[in-house]
PDB file of N, CA and C in Angstrom:
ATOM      1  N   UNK A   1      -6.302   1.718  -3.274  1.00  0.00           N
ATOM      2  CA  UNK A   1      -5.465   2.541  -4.115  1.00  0.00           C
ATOM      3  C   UNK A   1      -3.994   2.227  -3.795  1.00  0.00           C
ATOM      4  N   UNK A   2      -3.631   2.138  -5.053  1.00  0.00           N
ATOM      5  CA  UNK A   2      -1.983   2.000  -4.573  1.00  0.00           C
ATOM      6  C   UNK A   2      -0.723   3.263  -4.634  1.00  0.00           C
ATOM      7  N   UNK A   3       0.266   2.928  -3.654  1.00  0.00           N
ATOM      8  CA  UNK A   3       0.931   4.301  -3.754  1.00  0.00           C
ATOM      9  C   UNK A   3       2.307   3.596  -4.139  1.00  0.00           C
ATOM     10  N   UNK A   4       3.130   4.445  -5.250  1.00  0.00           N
ATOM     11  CA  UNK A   4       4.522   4.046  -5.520  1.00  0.00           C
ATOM     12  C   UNK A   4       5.432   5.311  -4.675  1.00  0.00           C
ATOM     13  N   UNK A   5       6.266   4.239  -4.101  1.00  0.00           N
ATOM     14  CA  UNK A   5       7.711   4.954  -3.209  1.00  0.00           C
ATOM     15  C   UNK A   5       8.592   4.692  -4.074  1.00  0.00           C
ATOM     16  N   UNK A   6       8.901   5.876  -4.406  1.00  0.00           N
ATOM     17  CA  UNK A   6      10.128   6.212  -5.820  1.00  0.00           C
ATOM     18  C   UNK A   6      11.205   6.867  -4.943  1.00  0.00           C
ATOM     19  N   UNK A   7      12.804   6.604  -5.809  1.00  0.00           N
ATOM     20  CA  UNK A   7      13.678   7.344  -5.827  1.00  0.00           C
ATOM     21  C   UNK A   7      13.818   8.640  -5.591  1.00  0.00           C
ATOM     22  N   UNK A   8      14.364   8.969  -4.681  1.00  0.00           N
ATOM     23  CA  UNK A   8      14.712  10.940  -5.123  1.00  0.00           C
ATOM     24  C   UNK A   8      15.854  11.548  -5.083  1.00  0.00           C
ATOM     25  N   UNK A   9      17.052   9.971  -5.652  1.00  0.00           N
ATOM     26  CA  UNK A   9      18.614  10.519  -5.832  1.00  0.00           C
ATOM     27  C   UNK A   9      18.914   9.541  -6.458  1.00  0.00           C
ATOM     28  N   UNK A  10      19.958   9.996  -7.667  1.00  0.00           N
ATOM     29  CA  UNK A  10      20.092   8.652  -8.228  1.00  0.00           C
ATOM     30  C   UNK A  10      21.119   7.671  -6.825  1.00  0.00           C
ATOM     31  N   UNK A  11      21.563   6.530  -6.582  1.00  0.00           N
ATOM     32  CA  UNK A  11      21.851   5.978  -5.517  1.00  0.00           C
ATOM     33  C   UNK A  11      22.279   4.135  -5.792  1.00  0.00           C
ATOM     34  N   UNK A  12      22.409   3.332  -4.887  1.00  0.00           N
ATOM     35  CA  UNK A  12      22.533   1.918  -4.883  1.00  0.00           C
ATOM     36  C   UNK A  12      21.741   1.633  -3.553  1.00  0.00           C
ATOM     37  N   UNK A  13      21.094   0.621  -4.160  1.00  0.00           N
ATOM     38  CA  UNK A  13      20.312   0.305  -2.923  1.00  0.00           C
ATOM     39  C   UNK A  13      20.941  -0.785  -1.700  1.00  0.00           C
ATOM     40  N   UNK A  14      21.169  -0.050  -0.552  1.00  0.00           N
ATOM     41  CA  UNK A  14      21.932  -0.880   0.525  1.00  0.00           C
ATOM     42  C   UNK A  14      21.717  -1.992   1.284  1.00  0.00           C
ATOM     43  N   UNK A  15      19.728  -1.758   1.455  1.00  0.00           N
ATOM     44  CA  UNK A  15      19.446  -2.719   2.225  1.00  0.00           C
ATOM     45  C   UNK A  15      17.840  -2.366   2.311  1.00  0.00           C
ATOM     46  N   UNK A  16      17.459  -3.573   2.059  1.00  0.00           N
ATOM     47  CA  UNK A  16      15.401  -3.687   2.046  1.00  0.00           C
ATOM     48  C   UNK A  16      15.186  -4.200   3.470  1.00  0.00           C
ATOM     49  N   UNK A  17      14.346  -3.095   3.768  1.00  0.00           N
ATOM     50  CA  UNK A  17      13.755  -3.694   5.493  1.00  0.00           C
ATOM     51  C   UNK A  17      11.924  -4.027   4.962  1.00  0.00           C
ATOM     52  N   UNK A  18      11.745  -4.462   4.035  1.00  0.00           N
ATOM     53  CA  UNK A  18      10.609  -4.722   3.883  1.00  0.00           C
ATOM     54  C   UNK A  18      10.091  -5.683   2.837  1.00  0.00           C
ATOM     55  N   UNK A  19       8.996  -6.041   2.953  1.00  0.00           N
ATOM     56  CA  UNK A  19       8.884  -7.586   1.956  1.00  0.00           C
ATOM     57  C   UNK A  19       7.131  -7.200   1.998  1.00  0.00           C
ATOM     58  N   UNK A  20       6.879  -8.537   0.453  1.00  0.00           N
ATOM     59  CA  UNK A  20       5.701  -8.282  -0.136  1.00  0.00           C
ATOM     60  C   UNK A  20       4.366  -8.835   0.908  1.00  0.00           C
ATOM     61  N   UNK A  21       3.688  -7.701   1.380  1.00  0.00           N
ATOM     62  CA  UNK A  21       2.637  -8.621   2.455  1.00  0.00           C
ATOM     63  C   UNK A  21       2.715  -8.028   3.919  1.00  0.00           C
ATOM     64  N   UNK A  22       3.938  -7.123   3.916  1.00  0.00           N
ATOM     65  CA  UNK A  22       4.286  -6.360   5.411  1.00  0.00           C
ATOM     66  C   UNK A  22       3.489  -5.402   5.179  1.00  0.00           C
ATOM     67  N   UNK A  23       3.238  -5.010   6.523  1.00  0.00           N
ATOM     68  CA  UNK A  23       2.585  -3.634   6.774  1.00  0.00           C
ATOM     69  C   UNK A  23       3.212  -2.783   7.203  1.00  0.00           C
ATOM     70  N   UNK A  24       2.713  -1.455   6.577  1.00  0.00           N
ATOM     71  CA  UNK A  24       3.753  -0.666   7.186  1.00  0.00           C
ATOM     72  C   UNK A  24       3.199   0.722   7.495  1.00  0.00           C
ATOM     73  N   UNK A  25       3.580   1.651   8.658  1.00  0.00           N
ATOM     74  CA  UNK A  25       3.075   2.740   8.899  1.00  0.00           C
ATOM     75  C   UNK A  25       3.977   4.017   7.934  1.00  0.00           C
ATOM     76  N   UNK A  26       2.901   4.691   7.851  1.00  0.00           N
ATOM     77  CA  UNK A  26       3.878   6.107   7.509  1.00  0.00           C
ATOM     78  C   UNK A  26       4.963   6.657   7.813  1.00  0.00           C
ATOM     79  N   UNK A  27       6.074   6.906   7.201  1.00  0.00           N
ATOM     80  CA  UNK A  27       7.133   7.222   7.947  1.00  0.00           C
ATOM     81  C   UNK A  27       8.228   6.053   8.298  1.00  0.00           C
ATOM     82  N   UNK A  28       7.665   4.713   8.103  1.00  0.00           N
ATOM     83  CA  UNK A  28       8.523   3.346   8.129  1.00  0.00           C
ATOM     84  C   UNK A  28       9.470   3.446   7.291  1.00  0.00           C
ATOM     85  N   UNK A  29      10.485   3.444   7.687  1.00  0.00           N
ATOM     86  CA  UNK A  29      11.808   3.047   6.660  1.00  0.00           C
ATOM     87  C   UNK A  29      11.766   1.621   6.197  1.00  0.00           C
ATOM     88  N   UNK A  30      11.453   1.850   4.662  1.00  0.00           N
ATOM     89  CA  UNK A  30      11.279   0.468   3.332  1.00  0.00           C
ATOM     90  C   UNK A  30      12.833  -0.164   3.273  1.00  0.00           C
ATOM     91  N   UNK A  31      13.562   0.765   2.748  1.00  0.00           N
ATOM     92  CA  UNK A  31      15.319   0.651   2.781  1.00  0.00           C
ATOM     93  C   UNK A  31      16.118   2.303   3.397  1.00  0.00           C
ATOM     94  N   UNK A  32      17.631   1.748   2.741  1.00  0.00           N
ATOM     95  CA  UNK A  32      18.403   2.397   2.781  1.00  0.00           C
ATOM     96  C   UNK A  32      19.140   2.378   1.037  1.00  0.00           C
ATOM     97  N   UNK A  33      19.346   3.663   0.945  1.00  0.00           N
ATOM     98  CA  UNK A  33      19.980   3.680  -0.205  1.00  0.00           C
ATOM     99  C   UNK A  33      21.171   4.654   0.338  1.00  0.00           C
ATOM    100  N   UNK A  34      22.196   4.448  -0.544  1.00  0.00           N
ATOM    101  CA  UNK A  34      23.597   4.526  -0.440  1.00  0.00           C
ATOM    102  C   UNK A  34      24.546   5.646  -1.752  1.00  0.00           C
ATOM    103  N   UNK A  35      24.266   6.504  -1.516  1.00  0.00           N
ATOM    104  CA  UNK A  35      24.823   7.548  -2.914  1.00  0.00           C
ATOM    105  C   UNK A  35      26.448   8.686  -2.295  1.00  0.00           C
ATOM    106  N   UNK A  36      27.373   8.559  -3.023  1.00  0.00           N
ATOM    107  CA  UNK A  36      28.531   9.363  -2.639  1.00  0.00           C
ATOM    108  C   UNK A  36      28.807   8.889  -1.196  1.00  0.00           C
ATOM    109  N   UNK A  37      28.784   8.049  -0.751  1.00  0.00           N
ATOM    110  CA  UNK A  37      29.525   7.163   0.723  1.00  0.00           C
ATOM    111  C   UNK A  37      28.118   7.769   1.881  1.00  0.00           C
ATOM    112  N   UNK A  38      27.396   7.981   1.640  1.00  0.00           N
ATOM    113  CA  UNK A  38      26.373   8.921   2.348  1.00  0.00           C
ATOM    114  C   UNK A  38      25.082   7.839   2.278  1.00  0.00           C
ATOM    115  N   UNK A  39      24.436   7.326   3.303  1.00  0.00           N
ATOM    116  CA  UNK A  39      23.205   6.703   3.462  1.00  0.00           C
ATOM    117  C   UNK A  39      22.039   7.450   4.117  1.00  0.00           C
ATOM    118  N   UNK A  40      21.026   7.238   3.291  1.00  0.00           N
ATOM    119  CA  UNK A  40      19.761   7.433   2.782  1.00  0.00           C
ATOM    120  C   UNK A  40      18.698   7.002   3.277  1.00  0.00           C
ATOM    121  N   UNK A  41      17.985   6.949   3.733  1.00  0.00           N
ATOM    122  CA  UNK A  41      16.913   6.243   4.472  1.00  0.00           C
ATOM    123  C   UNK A  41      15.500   6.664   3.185  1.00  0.00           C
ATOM    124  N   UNK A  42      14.980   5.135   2.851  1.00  0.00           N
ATOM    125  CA  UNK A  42      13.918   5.803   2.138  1.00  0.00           C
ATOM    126  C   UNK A  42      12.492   5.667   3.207  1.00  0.00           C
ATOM    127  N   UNK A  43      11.458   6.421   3.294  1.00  0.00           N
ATOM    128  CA  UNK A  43      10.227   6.178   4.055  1.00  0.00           C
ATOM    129  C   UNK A  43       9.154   5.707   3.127  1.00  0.00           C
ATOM    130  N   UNK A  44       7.969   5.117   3.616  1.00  0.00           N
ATOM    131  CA  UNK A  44       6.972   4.847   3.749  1.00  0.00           C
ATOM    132  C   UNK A  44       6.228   6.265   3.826  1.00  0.00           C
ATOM    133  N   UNK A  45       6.055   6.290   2.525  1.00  0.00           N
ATOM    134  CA  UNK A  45       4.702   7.853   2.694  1.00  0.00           C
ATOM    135  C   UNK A  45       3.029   7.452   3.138  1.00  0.00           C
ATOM    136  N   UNK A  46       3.170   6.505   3.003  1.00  0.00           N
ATOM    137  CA  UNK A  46       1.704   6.211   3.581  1.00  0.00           C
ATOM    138  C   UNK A  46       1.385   4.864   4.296  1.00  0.00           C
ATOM    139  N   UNK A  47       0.854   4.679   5.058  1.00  0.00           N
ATOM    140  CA  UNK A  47       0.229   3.383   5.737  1.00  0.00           C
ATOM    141  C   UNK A  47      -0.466   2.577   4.562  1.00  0.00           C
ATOM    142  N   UNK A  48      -0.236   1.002   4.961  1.00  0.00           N
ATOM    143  CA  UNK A  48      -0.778   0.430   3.861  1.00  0.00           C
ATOM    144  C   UNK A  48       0.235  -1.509   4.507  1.00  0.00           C
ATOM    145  N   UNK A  49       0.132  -1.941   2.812  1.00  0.00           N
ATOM    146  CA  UNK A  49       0.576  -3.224   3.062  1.00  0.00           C
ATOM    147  C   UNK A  49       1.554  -3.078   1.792  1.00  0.00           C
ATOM    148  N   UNK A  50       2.565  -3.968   1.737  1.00  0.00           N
ATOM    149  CA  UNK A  50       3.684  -3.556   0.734  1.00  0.00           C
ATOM    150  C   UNK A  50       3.036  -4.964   0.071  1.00  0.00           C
ATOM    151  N   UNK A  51       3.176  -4.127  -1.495  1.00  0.00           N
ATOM    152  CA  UNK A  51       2.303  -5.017  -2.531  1.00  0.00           C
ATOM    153  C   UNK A  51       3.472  -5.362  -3.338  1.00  0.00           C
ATOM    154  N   UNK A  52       4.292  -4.803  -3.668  1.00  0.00           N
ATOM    155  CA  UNK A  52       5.608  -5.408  -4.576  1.00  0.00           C
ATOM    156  C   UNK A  52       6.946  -3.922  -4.185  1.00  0.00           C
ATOM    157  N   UNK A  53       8.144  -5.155  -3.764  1.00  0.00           N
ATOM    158  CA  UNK A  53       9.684  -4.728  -3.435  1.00  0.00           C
ATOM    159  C   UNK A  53      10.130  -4.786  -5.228  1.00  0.00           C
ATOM    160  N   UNK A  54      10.451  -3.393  -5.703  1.00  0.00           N
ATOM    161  CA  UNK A  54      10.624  -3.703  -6.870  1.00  0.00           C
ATOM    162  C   UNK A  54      12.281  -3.539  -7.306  1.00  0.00           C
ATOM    163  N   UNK A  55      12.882  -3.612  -6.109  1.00  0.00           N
ATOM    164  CA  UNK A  55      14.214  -3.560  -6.220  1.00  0.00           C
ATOM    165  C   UNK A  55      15.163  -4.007  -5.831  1.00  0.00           C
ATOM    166  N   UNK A  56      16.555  -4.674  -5.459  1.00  0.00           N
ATOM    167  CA  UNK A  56      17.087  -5.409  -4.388  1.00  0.00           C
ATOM    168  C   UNK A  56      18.262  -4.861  -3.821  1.00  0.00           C
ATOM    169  N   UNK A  57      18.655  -5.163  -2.573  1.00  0.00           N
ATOM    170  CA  UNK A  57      20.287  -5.232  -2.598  1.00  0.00           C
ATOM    171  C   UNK A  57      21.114  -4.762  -4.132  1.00  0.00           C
ATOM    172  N   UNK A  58      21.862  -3.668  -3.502  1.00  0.00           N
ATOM    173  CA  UNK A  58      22.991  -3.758  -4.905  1.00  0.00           C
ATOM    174  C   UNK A  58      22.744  -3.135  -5.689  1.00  0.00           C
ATOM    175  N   UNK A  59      21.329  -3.065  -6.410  1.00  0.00           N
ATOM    176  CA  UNK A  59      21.115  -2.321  -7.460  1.00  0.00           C
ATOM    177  C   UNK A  59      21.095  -1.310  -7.696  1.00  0.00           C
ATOM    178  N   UNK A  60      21.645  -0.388  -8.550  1.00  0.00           N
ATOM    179  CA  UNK A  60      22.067   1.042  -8.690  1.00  0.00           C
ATOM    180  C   UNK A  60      20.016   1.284  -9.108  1.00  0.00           C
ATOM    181  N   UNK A  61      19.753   2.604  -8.340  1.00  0.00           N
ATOM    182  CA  UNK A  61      18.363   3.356  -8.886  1.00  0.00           C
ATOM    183  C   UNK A  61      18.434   4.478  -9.653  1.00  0.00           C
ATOM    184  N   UNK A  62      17.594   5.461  -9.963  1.00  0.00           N
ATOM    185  CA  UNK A  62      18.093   6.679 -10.499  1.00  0.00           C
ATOM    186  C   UNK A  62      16.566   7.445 -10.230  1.00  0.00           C
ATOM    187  N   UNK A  63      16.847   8.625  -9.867  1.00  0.00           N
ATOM    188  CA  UNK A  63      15.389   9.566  -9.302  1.00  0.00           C
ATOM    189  C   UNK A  63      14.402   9.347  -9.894  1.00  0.00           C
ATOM    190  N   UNK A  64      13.566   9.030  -9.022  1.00  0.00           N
ATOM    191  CA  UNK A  64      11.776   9.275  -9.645  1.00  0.00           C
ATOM    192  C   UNK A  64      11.297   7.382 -10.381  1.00  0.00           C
ATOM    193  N   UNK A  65      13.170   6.769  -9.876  1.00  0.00           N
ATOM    194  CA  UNK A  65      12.441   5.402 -10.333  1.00  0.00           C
ATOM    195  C   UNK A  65      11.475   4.508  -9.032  1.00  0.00           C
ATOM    196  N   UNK A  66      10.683   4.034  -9.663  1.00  0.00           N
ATOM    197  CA  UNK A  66      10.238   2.847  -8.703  1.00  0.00           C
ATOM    198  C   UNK A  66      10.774   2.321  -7.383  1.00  0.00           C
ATOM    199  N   UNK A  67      10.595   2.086  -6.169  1.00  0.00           N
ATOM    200  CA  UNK A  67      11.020   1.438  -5.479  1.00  0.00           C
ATOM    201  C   UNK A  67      10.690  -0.123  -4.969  1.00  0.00           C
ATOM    202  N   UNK A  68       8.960   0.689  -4.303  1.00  0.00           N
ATOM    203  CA  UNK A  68       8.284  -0.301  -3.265  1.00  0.00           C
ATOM    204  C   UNK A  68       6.804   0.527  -3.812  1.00  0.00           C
ATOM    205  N   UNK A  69       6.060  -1.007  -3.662  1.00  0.00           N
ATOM    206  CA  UNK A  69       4.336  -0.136  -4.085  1.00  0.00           C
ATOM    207  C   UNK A  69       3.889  -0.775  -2.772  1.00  0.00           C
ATOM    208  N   UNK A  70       2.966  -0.035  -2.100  1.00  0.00           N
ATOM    209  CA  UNK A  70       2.397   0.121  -1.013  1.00  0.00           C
ATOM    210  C   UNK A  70       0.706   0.134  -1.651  1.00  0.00           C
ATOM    211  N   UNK A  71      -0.070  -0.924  -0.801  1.00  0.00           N
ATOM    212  CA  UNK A  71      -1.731  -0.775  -1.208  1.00  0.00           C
ATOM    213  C   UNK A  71      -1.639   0.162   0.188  1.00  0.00           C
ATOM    214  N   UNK A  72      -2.149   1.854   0.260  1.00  0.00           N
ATOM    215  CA  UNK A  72      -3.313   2.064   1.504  1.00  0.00           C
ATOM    216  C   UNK A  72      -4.333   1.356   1.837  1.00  0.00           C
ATOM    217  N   UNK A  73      -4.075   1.831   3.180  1.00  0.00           N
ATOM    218  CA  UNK A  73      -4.859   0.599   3.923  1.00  0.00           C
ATOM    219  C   UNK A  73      -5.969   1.688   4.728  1.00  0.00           C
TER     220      UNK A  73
END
């Protein structure tokens, strides 16, 4: 089953600590996002393997969008 790690501010994304094929535990910080001079840490809601980074460096997000899809593992 796969799980999507979405947005929950609109934001710019600062920096991806994760790539397609990593594993990652619950609670792993995927990135950092960057909104009003204020950084963001996004997590890993579930253990699994990261199946697609659907966002990069730079790019402005907006709540509830897409981030990172995670297969549970």
């Amino acid at each position: 089953m796969s799980h999507v790690v979405s947005a929950e501010i609109d934001a710019n994304v600062l920096s991806v600590s994760v790539e397609s094929g990593q594993r990652v535990d619950a609670t792993d910080a995927v990135m950092m996002l960057d909104s009003m001079k204020m950084e963001f840490p996004v997590l890993a809601e579930v253990a699994g393997i990261v199946t697609e980074v659907v966002v990069a460096v730079g790019d402005a997000v907006h709540d509830g969008e897409p981030l990172v899809v995670i297969a549970e593992a």
